[in-house]
Protein backbone atom coordinates (compact mmCIF):
# COMPACT_ATOMS: atom_id res chain seq x y z
CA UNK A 1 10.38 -7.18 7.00
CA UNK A 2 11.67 -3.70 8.19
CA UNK A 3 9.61 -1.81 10.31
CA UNK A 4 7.80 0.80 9.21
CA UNK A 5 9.45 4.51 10.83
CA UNK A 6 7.50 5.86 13.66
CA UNK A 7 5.98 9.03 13.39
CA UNK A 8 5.20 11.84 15.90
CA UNK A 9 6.00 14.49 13.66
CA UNK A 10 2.97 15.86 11.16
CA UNK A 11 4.28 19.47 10.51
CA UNK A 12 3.85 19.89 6.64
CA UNK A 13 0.98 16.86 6.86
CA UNK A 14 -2.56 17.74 5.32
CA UNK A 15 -6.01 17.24 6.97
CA UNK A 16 -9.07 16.80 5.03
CA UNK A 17 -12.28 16.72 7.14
CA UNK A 18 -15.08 14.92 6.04
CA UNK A 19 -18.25 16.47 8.01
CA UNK A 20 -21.17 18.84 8.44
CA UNK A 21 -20.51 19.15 11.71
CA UNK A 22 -18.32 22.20 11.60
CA UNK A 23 -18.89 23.67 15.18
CA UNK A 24 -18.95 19.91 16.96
CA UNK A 25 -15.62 20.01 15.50
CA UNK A 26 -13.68 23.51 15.80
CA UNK A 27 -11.68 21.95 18.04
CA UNK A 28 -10.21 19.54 16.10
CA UNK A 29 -9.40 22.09 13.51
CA UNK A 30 -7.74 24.42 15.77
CA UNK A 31 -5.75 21.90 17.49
CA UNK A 32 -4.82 20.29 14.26
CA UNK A 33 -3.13 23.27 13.22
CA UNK A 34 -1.37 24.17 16.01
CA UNK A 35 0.20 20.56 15.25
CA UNK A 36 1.52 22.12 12.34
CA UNK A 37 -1.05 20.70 9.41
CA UNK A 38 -3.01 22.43 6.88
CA UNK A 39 -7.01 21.92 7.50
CA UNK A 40 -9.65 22.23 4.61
CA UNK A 41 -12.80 20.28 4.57
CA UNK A 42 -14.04 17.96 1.73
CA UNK A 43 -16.39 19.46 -0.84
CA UNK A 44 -19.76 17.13 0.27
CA UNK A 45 -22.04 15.61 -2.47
CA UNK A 46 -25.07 14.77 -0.30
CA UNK A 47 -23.51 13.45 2.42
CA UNK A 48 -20.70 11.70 0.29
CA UNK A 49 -17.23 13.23 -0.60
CA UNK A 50 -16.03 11.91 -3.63
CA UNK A 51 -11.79 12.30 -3.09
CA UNK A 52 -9.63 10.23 -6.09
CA UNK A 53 -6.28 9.44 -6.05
CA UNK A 54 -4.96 12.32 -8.01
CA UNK A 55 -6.42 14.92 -4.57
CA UNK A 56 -4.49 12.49 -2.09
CA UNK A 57 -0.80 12.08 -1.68
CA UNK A 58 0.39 9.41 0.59
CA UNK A 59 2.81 10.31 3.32
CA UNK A 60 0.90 13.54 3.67
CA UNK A 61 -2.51 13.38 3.44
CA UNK A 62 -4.93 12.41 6.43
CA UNK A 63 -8.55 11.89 6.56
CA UNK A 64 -10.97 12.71 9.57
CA UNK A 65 -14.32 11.38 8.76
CA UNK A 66 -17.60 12.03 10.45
CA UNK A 67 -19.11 8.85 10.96
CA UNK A 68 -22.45 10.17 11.62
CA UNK A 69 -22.58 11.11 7.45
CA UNK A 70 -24.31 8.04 5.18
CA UNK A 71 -21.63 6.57 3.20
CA UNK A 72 -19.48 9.81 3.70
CA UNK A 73 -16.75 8.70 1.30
CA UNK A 74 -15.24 7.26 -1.59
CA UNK A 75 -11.78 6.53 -2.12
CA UNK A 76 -9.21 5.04 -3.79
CA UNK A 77 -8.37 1.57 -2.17
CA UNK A 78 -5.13 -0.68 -1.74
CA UNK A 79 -5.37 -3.68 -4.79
CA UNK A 80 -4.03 -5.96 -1.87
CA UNK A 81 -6.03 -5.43 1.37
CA UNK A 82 -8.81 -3.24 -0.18
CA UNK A 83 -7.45 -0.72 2.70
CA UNK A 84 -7.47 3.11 2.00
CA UNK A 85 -4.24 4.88 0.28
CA UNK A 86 -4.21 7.68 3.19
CA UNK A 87 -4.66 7.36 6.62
CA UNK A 88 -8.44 7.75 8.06
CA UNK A 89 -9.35 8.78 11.91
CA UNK A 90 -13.05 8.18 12.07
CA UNK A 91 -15.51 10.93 14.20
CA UNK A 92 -17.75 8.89 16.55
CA UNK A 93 -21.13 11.25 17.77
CA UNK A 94 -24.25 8.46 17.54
CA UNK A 95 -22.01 5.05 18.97
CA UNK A 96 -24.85 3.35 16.95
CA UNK A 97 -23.39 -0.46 15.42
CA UNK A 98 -24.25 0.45 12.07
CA UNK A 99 -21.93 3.95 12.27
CA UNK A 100 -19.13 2.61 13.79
CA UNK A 101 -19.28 -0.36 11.54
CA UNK A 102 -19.15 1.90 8.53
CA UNK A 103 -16.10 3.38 9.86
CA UNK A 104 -14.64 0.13 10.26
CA UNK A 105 -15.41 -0.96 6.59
CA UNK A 106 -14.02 2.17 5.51
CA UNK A 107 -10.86 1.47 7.24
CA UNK A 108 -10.04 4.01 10.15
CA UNK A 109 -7.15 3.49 12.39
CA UNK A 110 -8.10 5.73 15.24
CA UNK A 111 -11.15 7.00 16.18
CA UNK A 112 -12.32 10.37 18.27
CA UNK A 113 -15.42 11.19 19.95
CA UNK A 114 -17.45 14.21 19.30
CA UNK A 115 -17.01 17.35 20.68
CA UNK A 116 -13.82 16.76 19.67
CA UNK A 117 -11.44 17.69 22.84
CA UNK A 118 -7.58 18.60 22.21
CA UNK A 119 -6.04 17.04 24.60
CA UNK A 120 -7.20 13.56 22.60
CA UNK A 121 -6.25 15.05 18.99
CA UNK A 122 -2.37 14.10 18.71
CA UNK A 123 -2.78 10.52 20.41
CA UNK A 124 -5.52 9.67 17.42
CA UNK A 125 -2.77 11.11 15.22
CA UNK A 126 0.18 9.20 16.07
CA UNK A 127 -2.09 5.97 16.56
CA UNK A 128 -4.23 6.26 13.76
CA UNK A 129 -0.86 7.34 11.08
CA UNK A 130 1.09 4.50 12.34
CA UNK A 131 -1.27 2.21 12.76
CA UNK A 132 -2.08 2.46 9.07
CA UNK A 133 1.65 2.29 7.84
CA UNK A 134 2.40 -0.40 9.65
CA UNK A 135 -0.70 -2.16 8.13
CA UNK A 136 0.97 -0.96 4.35
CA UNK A 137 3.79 -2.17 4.79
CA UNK A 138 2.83 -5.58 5.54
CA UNK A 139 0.05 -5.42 2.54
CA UNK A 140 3.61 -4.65 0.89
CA UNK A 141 5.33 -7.40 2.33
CA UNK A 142 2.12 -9.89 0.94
CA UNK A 143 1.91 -8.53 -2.34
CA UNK A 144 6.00 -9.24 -2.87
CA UNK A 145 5.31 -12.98 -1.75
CA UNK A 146 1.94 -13.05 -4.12
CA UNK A 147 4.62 -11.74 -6.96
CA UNK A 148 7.00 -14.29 -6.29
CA UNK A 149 4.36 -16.98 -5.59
CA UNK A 150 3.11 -16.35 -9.48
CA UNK A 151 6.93 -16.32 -10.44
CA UNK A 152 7.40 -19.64 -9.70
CA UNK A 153 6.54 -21.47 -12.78
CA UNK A 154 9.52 -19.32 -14.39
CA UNK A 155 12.38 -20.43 -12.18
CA UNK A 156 11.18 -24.01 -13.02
CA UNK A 157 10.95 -23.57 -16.53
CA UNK A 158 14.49 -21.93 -16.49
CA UNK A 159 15.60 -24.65 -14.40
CA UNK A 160 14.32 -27.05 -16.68
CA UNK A 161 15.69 -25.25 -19.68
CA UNK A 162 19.45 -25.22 -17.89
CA UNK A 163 19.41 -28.73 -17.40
CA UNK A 164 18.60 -29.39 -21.00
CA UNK A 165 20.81 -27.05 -22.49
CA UNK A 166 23.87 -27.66 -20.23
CA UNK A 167 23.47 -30.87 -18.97
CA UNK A 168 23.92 -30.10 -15.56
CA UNK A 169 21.52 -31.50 -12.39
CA UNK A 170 18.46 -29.42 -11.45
CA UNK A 171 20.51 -27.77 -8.11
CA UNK A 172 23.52 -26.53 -10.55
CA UNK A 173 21.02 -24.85 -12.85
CA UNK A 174 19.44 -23.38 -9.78
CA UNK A 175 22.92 -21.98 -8.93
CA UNK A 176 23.76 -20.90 -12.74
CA UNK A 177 20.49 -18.85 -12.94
CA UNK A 178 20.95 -17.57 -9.20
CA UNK A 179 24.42 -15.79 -10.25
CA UNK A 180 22.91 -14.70 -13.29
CA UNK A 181 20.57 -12.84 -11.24
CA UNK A 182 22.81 -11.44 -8.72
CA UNK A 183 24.94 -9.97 -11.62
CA UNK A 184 22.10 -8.54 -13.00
CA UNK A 185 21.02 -6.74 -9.16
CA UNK A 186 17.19 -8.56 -9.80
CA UNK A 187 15.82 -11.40 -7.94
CA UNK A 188 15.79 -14.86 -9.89
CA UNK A 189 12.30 -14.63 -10.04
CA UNK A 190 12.35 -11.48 -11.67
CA UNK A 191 15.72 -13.02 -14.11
CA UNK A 192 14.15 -16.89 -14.56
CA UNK A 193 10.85 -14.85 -15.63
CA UNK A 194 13.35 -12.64 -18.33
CA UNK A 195 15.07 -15.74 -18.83
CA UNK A 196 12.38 -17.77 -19.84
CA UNK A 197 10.20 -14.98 -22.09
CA UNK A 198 13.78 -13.77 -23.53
CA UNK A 199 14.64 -17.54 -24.72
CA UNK A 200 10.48 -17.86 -25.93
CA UNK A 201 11.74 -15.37 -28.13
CA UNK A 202 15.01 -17.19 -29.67
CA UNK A 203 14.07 -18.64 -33.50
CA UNK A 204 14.26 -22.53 -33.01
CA UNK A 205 16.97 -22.18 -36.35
CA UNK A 206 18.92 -20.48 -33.72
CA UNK A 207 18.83 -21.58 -30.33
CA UNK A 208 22.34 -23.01 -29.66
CA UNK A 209 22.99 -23.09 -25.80
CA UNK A 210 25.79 -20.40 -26.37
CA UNK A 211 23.14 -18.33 -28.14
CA UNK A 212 20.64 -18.79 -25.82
CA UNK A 213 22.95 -17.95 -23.04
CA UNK A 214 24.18 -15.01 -24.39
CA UNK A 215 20.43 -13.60 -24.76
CA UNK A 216 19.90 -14.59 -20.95
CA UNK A 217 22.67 -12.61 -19.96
């Protein structure tokens, strides 16, 4: 697994502020842009902010969200780890268990205490950003293994399939389907999954091994 970059840099980044508390938190706004981000605070609903995936863009967008709202937001989550899409830094005022464990649920990274004080603002940044893309990239990392782990069946049946068509052990039809792959730049999984749908396909009337490799290839 590569490492995700580290980054110290958010000129161009976007902060959304999720709060009522506009004066508890001029601070933050003003330091925030001297840091070189755009500031704009979320359209509330109550004391919800309904933001979908089509207002966030990852890599850019950051979240700071006032954990002293009830159920202050609703986003779009990861299908993996059920994390959110953007970075969130949560706003601590009441340090009651039921606050901070909202923020927890809702996935912050970093956290900063209200009145928000400047000197505080780009450690919670550079925590809070990389702690979350460290956390994607291994929610990455799982959900190429879970693709893989399905895949499975499909390198056996293609295993299977080489072995009956070309009468060759099970560790030479491993081999045969492994070039295949690297000539076609996918993983076998990927290829024995092709392989196997692609020769599904093949009328029985016409399923000679040359045929059959042809259509693999």
């Amino acid at each position: 697994m590569t490492a995700p970059r580290f980054v110290q840099n958010f000129s161009q980044c976007r902060a959304t502020i999720v709060s009522r508390d506009a004066r508890a938190l001029d601070m933050l706004e003003r330091t925030l842009m001297k840091l070189g981000l755009s500031v704009s605070y979320a359209v509330l609903e109550g004391d919800k902010a309904n933001l979908g995936a089509e207002t966030l863009e990852a890599g850019r967008d950051i979240l700071f969200v006032d954990g002293d709202l009830d159920s202050p937001l609703d986003i779009p989550v990861t299908t993996v780890g059920e994390n959110p899409i953007v970075p969130v830094v949560g706003l601590i005022g009441v340090e009651a268990p039921s606050r901070l464990r909202q923020l927890v649920q809702m996935g912050a990274s970093a956290y900063l205490r209200k009145p928000v004080h400047g000197a505080t603002v780009y450690s919670a940044l550079v925590l809070g950003v990389n702690a979350f893309n460290r956390k994607q990239t291994l929610e990455q990392c799982l959900e190429t293994h879970e693709t893989r782990r399905r895949q499975r069946r499909y390198v056996i049946k293609a295993v299977i399939e080489i072995m009956r068509s070309d009468n060759v052990d099970d560790d030479e039809a491993y081999a045969r389907l492994r070039r295949m792959s690297m000539r076609n730049r996918v993983s076998v999984e990927d290829f024995c999954e092709h392989f196997v749908r692609m020769r599904a396909m093949v009328n029985p009337r016409d399923s000679s091994p040359d045929r059959r490799r042809e259509i693999a290839t």
